[in-house]
Structure formats: C-alpha cells, structure tokens
N, C-alpha and C. Protein backbone atom coordinates (compact mmCIF):
# COMPACT_ATOMS: atom_id res chain seq x y z
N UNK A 1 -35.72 118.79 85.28
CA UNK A 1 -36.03 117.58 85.96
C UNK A 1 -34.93 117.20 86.94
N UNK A 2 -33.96 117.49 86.56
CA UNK A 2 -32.34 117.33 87.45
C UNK A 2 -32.75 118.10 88.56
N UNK A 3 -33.33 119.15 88.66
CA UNK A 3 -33.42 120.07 89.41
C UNK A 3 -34.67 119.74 90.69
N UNK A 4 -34.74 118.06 90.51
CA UNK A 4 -35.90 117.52 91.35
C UNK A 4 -36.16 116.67 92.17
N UNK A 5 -34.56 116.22 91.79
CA UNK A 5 -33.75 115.24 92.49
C UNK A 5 -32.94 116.06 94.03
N UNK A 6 -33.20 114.81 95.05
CA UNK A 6 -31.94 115.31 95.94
C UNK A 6 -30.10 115.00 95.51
N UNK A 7 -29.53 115.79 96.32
CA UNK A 7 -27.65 115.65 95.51
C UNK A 7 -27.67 114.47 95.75
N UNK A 8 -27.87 113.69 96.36
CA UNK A 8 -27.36 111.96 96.43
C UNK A 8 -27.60 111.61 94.83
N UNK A 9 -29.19 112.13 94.60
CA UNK A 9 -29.86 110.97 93.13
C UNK A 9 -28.99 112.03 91.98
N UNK A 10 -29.00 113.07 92.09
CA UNK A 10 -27.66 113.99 90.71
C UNK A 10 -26.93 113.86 91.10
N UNK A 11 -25.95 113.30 91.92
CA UNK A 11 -24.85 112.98 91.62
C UNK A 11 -24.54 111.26 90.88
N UNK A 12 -25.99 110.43 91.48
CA UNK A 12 -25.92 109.68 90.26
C UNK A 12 -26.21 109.70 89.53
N UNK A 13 -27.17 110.60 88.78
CA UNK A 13 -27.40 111.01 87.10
C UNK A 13 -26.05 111.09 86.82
N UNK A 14 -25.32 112.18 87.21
CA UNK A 14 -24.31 112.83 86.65
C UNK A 14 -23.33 112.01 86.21
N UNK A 15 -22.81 110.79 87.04
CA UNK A 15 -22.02 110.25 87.11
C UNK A 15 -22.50 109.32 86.01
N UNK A 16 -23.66 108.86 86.10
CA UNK A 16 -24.21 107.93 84.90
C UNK A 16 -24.49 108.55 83.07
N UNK A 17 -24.66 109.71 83.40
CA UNK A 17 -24.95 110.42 82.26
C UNK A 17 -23.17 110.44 81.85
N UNK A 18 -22.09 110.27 82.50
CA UNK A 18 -20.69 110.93 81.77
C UNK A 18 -20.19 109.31 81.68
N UNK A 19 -20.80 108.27 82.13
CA UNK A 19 -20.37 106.60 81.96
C UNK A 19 -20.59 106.97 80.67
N UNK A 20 -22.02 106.79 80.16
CA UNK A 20 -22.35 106.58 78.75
C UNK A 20 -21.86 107.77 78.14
N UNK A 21 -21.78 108.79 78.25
CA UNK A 21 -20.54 109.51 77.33
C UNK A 21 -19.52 108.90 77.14
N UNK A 22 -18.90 108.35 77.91
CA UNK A 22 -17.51 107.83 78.06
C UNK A 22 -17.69 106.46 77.18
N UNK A 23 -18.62 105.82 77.04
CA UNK A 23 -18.78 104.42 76.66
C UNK A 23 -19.25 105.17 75.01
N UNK A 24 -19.97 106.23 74.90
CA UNK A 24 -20.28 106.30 73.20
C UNK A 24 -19.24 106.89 72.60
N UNK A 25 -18.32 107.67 73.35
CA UNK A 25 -17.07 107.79 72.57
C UNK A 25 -16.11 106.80 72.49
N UNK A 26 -16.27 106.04 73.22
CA UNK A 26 -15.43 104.54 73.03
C UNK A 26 -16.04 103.85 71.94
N UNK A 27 -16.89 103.73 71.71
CA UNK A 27 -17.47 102.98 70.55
C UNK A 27 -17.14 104.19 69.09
N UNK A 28 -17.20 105.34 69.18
CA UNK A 28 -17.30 105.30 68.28
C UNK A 28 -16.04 106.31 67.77
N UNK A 29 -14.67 105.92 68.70
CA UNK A 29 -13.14 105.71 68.23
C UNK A 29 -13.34 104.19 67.66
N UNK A 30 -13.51 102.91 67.99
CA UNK A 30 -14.01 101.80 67.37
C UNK A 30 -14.35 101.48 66.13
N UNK A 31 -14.80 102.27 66.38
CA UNK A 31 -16.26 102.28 64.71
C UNK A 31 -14.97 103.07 63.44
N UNK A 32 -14.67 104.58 63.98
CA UNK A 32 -13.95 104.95 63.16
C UNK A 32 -12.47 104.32 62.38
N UNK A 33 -11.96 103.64 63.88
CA UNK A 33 -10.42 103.23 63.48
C UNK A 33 -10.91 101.43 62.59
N UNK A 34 -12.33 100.86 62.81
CA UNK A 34 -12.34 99.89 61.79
C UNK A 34 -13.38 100.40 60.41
N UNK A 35 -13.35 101.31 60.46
CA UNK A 35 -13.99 102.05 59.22
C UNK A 35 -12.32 102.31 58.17
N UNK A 36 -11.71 103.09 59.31
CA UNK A 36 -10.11 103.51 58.23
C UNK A 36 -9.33 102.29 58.03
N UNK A 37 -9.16 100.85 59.06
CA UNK A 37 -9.06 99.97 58.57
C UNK A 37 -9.08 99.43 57.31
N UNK A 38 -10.38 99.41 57.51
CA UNK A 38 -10.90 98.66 56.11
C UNK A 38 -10.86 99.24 55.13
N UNK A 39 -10.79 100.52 54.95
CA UNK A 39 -10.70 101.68 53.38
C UNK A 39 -8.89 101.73 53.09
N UNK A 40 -8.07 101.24 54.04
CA UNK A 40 -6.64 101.50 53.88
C UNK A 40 -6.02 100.15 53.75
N UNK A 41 -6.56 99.00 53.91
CA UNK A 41 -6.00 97.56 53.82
C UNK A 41 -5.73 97.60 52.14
N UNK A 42 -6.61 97.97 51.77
CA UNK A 42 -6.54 97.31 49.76
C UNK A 42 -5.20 98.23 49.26
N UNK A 43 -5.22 99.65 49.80
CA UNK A 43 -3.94 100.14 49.35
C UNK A 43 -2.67 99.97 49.85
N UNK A 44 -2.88 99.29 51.25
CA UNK A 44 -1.50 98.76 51.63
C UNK A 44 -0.86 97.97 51.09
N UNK A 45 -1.97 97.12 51.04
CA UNK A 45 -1.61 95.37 50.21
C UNK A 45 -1.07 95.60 48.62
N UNK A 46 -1.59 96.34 48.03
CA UNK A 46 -1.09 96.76 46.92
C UNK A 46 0.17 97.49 47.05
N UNK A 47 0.56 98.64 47.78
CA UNK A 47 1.66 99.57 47.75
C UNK A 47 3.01 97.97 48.19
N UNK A 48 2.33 96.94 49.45
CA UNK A 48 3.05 95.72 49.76
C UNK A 48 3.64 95.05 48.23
N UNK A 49 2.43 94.78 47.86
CA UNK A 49 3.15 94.15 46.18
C UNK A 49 3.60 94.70 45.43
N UNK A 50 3.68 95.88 44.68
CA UNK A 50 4.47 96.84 44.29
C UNK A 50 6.07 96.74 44.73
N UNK A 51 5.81 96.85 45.88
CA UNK A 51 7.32 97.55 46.85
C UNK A 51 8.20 95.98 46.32
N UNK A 52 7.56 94.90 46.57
CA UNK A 52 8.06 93.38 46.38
C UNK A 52 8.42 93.11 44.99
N UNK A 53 7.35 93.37 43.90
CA UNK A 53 7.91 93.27 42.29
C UNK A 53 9.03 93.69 41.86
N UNK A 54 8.81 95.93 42.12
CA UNK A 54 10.11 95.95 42.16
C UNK A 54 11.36 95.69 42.82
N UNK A 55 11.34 95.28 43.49
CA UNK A 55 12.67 94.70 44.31
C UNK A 55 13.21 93.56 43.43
N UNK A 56 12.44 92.84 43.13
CA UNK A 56 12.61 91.62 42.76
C UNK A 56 12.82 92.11 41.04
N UNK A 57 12.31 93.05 40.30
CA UNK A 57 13.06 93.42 38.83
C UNK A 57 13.98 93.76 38.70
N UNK A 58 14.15 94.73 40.38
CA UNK A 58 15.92 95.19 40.45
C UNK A 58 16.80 94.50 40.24
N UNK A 59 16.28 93.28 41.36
CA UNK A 59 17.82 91.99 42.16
C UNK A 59 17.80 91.16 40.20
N UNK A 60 16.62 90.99 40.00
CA UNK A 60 17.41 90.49 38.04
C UNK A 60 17.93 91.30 37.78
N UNK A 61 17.90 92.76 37.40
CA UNK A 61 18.58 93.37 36.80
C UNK A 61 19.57 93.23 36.78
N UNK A 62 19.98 93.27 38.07
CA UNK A 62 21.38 93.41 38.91
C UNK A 62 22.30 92.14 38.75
N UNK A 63 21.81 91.35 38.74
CA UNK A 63 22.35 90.12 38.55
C UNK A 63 22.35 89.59 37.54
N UNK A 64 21.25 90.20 36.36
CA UNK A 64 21.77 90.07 34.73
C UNK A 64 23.14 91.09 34.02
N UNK A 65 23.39 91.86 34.22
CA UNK A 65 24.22 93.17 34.44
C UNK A 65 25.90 91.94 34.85
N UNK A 66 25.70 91.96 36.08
CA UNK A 66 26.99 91.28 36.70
C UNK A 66 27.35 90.69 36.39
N UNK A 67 26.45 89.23 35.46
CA UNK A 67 26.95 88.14 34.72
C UNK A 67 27.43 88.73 33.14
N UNK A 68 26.85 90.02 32.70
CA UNK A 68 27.26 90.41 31.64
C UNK A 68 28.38 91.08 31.57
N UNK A 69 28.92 91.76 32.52
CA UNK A 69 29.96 92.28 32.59
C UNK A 69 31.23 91.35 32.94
N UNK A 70 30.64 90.37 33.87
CA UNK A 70 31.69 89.35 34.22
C UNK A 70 31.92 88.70 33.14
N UNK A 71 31.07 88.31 31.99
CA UNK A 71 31.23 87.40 31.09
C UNK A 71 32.13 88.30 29.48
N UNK A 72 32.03 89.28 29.53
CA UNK A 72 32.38 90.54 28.65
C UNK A 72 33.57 90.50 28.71
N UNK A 73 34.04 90.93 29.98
CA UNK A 73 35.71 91.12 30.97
C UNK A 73 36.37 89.65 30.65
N UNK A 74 35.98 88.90 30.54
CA UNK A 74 36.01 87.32 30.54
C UNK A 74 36.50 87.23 28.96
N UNK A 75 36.05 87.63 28.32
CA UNK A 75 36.17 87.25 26.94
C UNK A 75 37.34 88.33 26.59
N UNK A 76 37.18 89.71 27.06
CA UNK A 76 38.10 90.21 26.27
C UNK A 76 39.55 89.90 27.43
N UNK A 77 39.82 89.70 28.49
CA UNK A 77 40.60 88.87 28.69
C UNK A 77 41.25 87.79 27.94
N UNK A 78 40.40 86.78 27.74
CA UNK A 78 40.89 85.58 27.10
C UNK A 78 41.80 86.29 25.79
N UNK A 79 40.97 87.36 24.88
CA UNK A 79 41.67 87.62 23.76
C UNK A 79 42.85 87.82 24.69
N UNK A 80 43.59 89.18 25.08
CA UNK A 80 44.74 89.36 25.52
C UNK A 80 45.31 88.00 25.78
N UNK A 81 44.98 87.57 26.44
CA UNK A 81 45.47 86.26 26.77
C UNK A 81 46.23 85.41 25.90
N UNK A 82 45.27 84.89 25.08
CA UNK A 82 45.90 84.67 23.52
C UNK A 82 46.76 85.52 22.81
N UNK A 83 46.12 86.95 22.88
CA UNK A 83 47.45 87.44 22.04
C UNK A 83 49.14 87.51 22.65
N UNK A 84 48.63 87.57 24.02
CA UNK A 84 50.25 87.22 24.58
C UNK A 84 50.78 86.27 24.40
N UNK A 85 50.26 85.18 24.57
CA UNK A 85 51.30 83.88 24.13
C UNK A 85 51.30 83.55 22.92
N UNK A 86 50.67 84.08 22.16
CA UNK A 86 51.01 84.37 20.36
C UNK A 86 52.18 84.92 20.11
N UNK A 87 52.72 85.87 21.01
CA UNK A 87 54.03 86.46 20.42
C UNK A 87 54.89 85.63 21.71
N UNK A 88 54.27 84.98 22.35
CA UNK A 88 55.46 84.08 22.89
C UNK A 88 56.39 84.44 24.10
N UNK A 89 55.37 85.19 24.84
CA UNK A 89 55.76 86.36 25.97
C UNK A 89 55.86 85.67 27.14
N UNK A 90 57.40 85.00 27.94
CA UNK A 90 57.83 84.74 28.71
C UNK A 90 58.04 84.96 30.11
N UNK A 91 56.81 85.80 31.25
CA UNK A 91 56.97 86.08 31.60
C UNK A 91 57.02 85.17 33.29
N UNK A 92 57.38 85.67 34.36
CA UNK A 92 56.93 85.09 35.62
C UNK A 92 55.90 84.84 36.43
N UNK A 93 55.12 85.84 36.16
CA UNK A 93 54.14 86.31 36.93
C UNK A 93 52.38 85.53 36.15
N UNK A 94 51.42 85.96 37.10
CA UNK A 94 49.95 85.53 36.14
C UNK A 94 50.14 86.06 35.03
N UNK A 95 49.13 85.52 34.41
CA UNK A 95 48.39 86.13 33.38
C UNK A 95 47.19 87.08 33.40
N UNK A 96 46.88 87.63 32.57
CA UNK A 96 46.09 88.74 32.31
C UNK A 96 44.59 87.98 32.95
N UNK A 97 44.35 86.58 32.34
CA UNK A 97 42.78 86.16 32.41
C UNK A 97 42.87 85.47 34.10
N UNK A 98 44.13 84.62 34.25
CA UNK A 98 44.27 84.48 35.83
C UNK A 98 44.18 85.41 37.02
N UNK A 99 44.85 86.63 36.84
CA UNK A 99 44.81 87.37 37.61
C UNK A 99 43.59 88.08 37.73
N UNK A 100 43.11 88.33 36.57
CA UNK A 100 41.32 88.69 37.24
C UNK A 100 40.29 87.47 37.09
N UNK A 101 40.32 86.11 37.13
CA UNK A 101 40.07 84.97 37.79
C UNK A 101 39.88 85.32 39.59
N UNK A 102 41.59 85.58 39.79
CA UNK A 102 41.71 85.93 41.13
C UNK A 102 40.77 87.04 41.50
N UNK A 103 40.88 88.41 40.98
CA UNK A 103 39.63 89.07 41.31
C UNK A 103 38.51 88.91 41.64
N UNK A 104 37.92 88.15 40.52
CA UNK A 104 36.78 88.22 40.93
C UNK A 104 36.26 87.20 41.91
N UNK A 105 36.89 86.50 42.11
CA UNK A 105 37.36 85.63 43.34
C UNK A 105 37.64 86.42 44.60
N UNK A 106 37.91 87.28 44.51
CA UNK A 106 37.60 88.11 45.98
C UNK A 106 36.59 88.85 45.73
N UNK A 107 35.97 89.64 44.92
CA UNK A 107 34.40 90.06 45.41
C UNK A 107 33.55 90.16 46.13
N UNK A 108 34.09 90.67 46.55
CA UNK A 108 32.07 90.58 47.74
C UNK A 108 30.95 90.80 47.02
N UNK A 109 29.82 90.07 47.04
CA UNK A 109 28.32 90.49 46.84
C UNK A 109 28.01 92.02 46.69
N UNK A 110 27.82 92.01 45.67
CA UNK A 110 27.30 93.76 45.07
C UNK A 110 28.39 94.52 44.42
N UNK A 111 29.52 93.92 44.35
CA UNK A 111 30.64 94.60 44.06
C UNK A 111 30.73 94.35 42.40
N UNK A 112 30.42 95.02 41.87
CA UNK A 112 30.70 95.20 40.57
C UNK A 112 32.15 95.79 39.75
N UNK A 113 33.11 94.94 38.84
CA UNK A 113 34.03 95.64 38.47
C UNK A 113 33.51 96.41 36.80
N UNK A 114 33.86 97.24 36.47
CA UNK A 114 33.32 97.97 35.15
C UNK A 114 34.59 97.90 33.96
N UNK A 115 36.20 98.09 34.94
CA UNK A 115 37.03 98.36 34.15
C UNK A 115 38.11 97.62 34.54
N UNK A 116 39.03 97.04 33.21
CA UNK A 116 40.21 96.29 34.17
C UNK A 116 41.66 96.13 33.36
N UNK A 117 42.45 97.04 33.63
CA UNK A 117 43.80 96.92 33.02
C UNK A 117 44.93 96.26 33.33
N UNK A 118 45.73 95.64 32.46
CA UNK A 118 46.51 95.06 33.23
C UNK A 118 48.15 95.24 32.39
N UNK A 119 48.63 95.85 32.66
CA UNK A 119 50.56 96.86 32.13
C UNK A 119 51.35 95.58 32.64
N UNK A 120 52.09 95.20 31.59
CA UNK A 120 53.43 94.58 32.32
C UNK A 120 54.62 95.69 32.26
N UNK A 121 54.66 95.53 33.51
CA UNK A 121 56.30 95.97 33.68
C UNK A 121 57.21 96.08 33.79
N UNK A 122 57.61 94.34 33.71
CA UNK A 122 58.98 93.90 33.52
C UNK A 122 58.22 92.36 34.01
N UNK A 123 59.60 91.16 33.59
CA UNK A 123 59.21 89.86 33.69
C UNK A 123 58.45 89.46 35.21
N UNK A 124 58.81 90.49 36.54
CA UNK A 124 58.52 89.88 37.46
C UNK A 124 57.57 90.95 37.98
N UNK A 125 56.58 91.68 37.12
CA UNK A 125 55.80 92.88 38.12
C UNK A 125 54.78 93.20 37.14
N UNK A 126 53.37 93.00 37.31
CA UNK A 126 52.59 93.47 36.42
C UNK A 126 51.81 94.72 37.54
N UNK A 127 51.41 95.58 36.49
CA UNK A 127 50.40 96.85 36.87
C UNK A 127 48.79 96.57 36.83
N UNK A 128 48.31 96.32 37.35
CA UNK A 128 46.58 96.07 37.58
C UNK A 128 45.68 97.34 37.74
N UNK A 129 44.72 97.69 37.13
CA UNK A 129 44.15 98.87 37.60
C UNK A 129 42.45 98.03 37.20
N UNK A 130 41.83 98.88 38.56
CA UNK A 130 40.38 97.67 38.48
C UNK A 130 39.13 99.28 38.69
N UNK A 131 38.50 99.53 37.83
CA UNK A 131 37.07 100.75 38.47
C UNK A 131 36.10 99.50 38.37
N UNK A 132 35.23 100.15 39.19
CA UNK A 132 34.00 99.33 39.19
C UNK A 132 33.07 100.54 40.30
N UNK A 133 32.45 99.72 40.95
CA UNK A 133 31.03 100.46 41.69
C UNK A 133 30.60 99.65 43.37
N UNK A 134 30.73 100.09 44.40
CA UNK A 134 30.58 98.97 45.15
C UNK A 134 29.04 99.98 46.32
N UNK A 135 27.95 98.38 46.59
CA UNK A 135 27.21 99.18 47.41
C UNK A 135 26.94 100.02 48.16
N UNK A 136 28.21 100.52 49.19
CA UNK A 136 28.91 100.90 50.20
C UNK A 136 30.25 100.92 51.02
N UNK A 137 30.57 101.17 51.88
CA UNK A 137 32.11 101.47 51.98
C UNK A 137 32.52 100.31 52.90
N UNK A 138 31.61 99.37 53.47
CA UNK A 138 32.14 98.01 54.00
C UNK A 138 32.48 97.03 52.79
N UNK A 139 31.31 97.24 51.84
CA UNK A 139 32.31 96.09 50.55
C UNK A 139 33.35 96.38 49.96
N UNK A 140 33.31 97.67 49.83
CA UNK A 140 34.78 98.32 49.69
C UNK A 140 36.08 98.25 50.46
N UNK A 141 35.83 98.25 51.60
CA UNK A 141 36.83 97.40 52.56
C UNK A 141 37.06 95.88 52.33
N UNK A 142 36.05 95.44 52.57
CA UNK A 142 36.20 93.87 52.23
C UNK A 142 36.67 93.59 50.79
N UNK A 143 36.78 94.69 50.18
CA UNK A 143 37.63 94.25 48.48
C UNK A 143 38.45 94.11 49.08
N UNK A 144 39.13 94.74 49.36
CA UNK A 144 40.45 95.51 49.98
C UNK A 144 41.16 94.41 50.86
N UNK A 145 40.32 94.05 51.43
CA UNK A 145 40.81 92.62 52.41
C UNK A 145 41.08 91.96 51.83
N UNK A 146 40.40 91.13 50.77
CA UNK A 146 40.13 90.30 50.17
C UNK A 146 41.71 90.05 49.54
N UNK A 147 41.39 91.36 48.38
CA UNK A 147 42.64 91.15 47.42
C UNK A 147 44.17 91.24 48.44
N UNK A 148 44.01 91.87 49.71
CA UNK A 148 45.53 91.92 50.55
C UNK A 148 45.37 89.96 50.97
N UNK A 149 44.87 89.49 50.54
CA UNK A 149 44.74 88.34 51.45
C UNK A 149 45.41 87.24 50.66
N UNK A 150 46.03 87.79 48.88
CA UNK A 150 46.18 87.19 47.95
C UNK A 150 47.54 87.57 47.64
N UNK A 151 48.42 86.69 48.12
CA UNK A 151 49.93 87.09 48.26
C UNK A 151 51.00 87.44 46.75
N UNK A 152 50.29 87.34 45.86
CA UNK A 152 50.49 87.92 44.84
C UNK A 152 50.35 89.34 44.16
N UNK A 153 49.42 90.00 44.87
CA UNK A 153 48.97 91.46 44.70
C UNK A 153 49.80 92.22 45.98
N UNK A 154 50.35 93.06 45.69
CA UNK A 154 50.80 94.26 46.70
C UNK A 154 50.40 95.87 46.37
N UNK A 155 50.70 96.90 47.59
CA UNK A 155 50.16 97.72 47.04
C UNK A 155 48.85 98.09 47.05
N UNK A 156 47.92 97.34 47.24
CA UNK A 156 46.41 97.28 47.21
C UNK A 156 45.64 98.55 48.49
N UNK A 157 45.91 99.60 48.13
CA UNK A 157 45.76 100.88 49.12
C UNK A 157 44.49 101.91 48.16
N UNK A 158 42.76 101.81 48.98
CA UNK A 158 41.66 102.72 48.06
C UNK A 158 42.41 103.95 48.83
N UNK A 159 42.06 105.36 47.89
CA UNK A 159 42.07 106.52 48.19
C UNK A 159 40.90 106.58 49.00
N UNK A 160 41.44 108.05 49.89
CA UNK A 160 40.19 108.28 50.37
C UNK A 160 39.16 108.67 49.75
N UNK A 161 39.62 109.43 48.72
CA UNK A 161 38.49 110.43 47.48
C UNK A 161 37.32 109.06 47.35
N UNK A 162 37.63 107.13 47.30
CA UNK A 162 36.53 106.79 47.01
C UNK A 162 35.09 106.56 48.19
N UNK A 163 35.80 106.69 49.20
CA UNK A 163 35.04 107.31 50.42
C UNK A 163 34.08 108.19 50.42
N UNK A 164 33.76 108.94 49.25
CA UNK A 164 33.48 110.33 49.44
C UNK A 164 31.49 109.85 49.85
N UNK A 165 31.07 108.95 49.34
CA UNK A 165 29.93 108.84 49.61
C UNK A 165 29.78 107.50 50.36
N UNK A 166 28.43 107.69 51.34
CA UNK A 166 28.09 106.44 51.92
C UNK A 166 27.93 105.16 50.99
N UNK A 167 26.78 105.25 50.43
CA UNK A 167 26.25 104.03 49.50
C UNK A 167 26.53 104.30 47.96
N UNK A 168 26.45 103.28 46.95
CA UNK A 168 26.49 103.52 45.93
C UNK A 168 27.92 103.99 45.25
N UNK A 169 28.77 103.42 45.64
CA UNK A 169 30.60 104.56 46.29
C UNK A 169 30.96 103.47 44.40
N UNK A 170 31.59 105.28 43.38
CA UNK A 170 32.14 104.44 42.30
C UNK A 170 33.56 103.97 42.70
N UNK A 171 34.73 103.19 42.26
CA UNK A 171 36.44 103.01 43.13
C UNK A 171 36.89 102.97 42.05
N UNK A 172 38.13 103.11 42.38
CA UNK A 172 39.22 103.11 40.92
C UNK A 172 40.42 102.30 42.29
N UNK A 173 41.10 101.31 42.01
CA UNK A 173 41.82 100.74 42.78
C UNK A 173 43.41 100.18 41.44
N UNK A 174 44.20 100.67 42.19
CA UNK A 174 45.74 100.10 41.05
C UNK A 174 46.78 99.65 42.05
N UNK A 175 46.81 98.60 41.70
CA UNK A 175 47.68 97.63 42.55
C UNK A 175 49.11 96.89 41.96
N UNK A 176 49.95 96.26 42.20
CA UNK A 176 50.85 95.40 41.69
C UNK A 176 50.63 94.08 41.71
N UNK A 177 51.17 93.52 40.89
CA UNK A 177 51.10 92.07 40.42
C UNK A 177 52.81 91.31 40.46
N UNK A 178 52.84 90.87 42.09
CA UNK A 178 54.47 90.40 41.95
C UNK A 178 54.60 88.91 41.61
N UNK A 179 55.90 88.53 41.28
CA UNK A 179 56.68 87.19 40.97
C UNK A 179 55.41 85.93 41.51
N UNK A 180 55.23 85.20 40.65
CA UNK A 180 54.14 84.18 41.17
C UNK A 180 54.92 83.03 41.90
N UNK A 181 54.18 82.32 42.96
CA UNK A 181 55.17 81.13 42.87
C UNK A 181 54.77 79.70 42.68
N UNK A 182 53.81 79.95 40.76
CA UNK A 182 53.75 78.75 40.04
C UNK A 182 55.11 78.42 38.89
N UNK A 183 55.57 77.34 39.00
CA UNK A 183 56.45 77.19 37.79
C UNK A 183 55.87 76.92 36.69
C-alpha cells in the first residue's frame, strides 16, 4: 500500500509511522520504570528501617559499654584511692582517682579507655599508662591534645605502631604525672 503513495505522502507515513514508535517506546520505558518502582519501594523502606534499628542498638550498646567501663575504672580507682591514704601516703602530686577524673575529662566522643595504671615514682612524679580503643586517628590526636593541654601530664607522645589502622585504631599511651600545683 506504501508502494501507492507519491514520496511527498511516504515520506509522511514514514515519518509518522517512527513518531508513534518513538511515542510507544516512551510509554512503555514509563510503564516499566513505574512497574520496578512500585515492586522495589516495600524493600527499600524496609532495608531503610533495618539500617535505622540497627544503628540505633549499636549507639546503646556503645553507650551502655562506656558508662560501664567508666563506672568500673571509677570504682576500682576509688579503692586504690582509699588504700593509699590508709597507709598515709604523702605525696605531691594527684591522686590515682583525680588524675583519671582528669582523663576522662579530656576524651573525645568515641574514645573509650579499657585499661589504666597508675606507678608512683617518687613524691613528685607519677607513671600513668592508659589502653583503650579510639574510632579513628583524629580522636586519637585530639586525646593527645587534650591531655598536652593539662599542665600536669608530660610526656604524652602515641607511637606510631597505634596508627597502624584507619578506623577502629586499639592505643596504649604512658605518660608522666608531674608536681601538682594544689596545696
């Protein structure tokens, strides 16, 4: 029937016959991308709430953990504490439960301490040694700041070894504890 037309009238078939091609594949990219729409919304929304719960069981975790350890460190502090001035130990400097007072007083957010010793080594110099776990190697710096910022601690230098990983970085940090200047 094309074949009956003059080229003026097939070239407007032609041109009209490839519109509506062009227009039924437009519709029915349309059709398909709100067909996958709608079959992929219910599992997003779900994989969405999921992703949100746990986040939110973590950040308790995490923050039940911190108060337990802070409160642990806290107590067995205090003992030392007591047992030093039980024998009546005269010294210059903090105390065992003050000086990690001060600690944890510099903390940054996420910084967890795990371990915490504290050596006297004569009336005017105590030995501090602190492990713990920090998110990454900027809170780890900012310990670092923190405690240099506290004119009582010297010494306060991380190895590089705790560098060794981006996130999740465990530290072992041992510092000095000089002459206080409370009477």
């Amino acid at each position: 029937m094309l074949h009956l037309l003059n080229d003026q009238q097939k070239i407007k078939v032609i041109k009209e016959y490839r519109m509506r091609l062009i227009v039924v594949i437009c519709w029915l990219i349309v059709f398909i991308s709100l067909v996958g729409i709608t079959l992929l919304l219910p599992s997003y929304l779900s994989a969405i709430g999921k992703v949100n719960s746990i986040k939110n069981e973590n950040l308790q975790k995490e923050n039940s953990i911190q108060v337990l350890n802070s409160q642990n460190f806290k107590d067995k502090i205090k003992k030392v504490d007591f047992n030093l001035s039980a024998l009546k130990i005269s010294v210059n400097i903090l105390s065992p439960i003050e000086a990690y007072d001060k600690i944890l007083i510099s903390l940054p957010v996420g910084v967890v301490v795990d371990r915490y010793t504290y050596s006297l080594v004569d009336n005017d110099t105590a030995s501090i040694s602190i492990d713990g776990s920090a998110p990454d190697r900027e809170k780890l710096i900012e310990l670092q700041n923190q405690l240099k910022l506290n004119p009582e601690f010297s010494g306060i230098d991380i190895p590089i070894t705790n560098f060794a990983k981006k996130i999740d970085l465990s530290f072992s940090l041992k510092f000095n504890l000089i002459k206080s200047t409370k009477k």
